[in-house]
Protein backbone atom coordinates (compact mmCIF):
# COMPACT_ATOMS: atom_id res chain seq x y z
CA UNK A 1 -179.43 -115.05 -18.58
CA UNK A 2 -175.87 -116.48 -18.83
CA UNK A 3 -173.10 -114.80 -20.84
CA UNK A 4 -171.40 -117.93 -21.02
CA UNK A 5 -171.33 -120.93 -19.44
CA UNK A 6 -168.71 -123.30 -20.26
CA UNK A 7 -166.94 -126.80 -19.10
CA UNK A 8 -163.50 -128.61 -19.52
CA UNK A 9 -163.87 -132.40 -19.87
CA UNK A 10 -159.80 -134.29 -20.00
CA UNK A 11 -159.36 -136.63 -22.52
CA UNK A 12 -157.68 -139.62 -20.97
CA UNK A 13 -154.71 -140.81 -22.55
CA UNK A 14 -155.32 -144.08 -25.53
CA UNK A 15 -158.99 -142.44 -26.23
CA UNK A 16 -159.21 -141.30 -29.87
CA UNK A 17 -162.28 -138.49 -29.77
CA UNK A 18 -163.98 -137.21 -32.94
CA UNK A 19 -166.51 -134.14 -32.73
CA UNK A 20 -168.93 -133.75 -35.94
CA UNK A 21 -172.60 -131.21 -35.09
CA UNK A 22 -172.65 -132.28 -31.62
CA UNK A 23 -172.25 -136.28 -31.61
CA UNK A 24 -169.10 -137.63 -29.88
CA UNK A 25 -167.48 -140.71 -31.23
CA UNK A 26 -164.84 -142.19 -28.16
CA UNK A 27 -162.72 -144.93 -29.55
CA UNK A 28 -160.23 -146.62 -26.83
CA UNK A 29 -158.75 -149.86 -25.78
CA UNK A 30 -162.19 -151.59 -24.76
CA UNK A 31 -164.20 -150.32 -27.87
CA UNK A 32 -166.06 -147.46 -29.25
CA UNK A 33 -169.10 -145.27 -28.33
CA UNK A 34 -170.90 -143.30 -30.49
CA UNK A 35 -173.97 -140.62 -28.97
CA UNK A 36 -175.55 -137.72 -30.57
CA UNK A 37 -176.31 -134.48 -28.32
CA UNK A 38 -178.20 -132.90 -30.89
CA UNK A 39 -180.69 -132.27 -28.54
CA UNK A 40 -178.53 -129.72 -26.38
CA UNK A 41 -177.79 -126.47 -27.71
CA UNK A 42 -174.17 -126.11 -27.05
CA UNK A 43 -170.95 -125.86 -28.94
CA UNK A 44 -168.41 -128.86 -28.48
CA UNK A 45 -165.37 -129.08 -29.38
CA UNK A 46 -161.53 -130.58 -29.32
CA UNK A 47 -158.96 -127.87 -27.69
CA UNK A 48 -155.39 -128.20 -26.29
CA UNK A 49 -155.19 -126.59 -23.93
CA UNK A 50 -152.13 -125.08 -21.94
CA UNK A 51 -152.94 -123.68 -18.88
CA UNK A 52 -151.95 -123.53 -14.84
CA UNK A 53 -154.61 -125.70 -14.52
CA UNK A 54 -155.32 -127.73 -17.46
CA UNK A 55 -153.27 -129.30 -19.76
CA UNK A 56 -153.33 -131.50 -22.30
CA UNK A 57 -156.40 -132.24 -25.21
CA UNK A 58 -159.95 -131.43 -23.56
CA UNK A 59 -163.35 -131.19 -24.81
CA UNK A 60 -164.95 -127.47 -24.24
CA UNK A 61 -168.66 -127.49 -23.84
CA UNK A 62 -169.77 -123.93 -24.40
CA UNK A 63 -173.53 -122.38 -23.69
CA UNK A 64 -173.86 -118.76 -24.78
CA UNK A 65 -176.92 -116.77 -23.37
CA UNK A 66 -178.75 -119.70 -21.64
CA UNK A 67 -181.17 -119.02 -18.88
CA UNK A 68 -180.61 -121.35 -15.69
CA UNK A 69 -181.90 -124.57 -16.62
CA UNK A 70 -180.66 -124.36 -19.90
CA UNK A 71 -177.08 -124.54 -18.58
CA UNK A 72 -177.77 -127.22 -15.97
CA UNK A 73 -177.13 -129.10 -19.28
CA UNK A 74 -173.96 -128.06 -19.78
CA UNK A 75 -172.92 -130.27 -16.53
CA UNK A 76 -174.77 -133.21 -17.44
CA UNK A 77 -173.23 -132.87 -20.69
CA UNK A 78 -169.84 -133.40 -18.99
CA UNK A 79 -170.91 -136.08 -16.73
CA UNK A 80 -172.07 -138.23 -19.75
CA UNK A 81 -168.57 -137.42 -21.73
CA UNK A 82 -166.60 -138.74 -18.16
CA UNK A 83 -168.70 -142.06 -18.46
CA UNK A 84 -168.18 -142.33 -22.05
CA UNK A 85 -164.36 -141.79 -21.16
CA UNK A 86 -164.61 -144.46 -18.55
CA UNK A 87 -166.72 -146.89 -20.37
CA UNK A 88 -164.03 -147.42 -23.49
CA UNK A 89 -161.10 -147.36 -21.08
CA UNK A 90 -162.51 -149.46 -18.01
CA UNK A 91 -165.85 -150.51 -18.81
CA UNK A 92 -168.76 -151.20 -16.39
CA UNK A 93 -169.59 -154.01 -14.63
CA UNK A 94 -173.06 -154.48 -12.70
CA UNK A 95 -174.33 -157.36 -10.29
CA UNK A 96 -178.02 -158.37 -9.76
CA UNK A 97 -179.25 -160.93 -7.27
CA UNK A 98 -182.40 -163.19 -7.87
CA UNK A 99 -183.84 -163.38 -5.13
CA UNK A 100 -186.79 -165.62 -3.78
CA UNK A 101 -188.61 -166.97 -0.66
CA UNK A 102 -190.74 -169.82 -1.62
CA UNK A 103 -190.43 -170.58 -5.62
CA UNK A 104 -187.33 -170.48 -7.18
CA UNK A 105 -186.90 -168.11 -10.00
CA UNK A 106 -184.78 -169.15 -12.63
CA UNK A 107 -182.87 -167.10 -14.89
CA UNK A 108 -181.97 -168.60 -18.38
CA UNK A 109 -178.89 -166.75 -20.38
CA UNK A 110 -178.58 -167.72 -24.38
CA UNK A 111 -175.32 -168.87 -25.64
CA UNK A 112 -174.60 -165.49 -27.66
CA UNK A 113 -175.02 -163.92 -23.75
CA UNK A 114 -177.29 -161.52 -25.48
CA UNK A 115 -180.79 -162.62 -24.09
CA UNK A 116 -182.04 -163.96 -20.75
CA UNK A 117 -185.50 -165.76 -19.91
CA UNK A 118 -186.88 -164.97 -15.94
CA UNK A 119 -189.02 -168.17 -15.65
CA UNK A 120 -191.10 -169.33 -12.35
CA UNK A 121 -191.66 -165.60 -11.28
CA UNK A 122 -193.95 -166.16 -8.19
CA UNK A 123 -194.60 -169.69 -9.42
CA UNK A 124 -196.17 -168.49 -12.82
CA UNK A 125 -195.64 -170.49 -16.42
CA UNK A 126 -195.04 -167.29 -18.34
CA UNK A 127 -191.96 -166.71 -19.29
CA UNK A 128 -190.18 -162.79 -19.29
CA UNK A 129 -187.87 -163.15 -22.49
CA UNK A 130 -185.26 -159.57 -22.24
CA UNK A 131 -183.15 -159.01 -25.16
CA UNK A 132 -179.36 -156.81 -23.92
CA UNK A 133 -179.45 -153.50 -25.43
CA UNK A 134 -176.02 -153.53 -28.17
CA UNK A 135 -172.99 -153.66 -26.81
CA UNK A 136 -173.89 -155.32 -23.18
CA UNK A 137 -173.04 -159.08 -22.42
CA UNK A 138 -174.69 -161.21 -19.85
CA UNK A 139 -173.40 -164.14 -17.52
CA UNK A 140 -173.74 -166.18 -14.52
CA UNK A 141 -171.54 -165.54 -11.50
CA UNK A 142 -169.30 -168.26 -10.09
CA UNK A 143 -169.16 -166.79 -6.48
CA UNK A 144 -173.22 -166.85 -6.13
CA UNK A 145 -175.43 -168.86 -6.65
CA UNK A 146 -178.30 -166.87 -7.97
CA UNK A 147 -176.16 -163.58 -9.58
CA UNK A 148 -175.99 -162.14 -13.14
CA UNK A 149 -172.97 -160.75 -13.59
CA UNK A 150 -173.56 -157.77 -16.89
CA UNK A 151 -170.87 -156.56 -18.52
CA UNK A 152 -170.61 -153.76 -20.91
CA UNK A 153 -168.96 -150.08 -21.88
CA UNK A 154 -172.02 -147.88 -22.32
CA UNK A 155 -173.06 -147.02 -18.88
CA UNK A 156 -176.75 -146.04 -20.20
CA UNK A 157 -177.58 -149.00 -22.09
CA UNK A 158 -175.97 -151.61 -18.76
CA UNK A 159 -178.00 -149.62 -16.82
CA UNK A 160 -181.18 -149.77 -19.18
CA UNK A 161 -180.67 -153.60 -19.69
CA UNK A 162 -181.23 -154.57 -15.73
CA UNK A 163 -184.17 -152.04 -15.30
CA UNK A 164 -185.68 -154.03 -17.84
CA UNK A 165 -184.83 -157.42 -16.12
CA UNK A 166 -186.26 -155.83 -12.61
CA UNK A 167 -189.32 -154.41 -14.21
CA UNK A 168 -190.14 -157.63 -16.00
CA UNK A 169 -190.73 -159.22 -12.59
CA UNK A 170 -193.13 -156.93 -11.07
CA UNK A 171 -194.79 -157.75 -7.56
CA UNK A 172 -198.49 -156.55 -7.64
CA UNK A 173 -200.94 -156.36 -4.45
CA UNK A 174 -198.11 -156.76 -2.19
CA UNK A 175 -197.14 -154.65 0.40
C-alpha cells in the first residue's frame, strides 16, 4: 500500500472550475463540461499553490492508502481533467474518411448537424441512422470529397460519436 499518492493538474487561465463530492464542472471560452468521478475514491480539490515549481490555482487529486492499481487512477484522473481543460479552451476536432471500392456509400448529415444516415453500405437498402452524443456537431468537409469533419469539446463523447459511425458499417466474412 500507498501512503499517499497525489497529482497537480494547472488550471489554464479563462477556465472557471467548480469542485462539489468529486464531479468537476469546467466553464471556459468554448463552453462548459460537467463529469462526475464518483466512481474513484480520491479527494479533489481547488488549491493555490505557491511553489518553485508550481504556481498558480491547481486541482490536487489525492489517494490515501491505495494499493497499486488503485492509484493508477489517480493518473487517469489527471489525464481526463487536461482534456476537459483543453476541450472548453480549444476544443476537438476529428476527421473520418468514407471510403469505398465498388458502391458508393453515402453519408447523409440533418440540418440541426446532430444526426447522420450511412446509406448504400456494401450496396445494401438499410439505412444506419447515428444520433451525436450532446454537445458534438457534424459536417461535411470542403477539401474532400467523402470526409466528415466532427466538431465538439468533450473529447469522450467526439470520440464515442465516430466509433459509433465505424461500427455501424461493419464488414462480415471478409478477410
Amino acid at each position: 500500500k500507498f501512503l499517499l499518492t497525489e497529482e497537480f493538474v494547472k488550471i489554464p487561465d479563462g477556465v472557471k472550475v467548480s469542485i462539489k463530492s468529486r464531479k468537476i464542472i469546467a466553464e471556459g471560452p468554448k463552453g462548459k463540461i460537467e463529469k462526475s468521478f464518483k466512481h474513484i475514491s480520491c479527494e479533489l480539490k481547488v488549491v493555490k499553490l505557491d511553489e518553485k515549481i508550481r504556481k498558480g490555482k491547481h486541482i490536487s487529486i489525492q489517494m490515501w492508502f491505495g494499493r497499486y492499481k488503485q492509484t493508477c487512477q489517480v493518473n487517469t484522473l489527471r489525464g481526463l481533467i487536461k482534456n476537459m481543460f483543453v476541450g472548453v479552451t480549444q476544443g476537438y476536432v476529428y476527421k473520418m474518411r468514407l471510403v469505398h471500392a465498388h458502391f458508393p456509400i453515402n453519408a447523409i448529415i440533418s440540418k440541426d448537424k446532430k444526426h447522420v444516415d450511412v446509406k448504400n453500405f456494401l450496396g445494401g437498402k438499410n439505412i444506419s441512422k447515428i444520433d451525436l452524443l450532446p454537445g458534438c456537431t457534424v459536417e461535411n468537409s470542403t477539401a474532400f470529397k467523402d470526409e466528415l469533419i466532427f466538431k465538439g469539446i468533450d473529447n469522450a463523447n467526439l470520440s464515442l460519436s465516430c466509433a459509433q459511425i465505424s461500427q455501424s458499417c461493419p464488414i462480415g466474412r471478409k478477410d
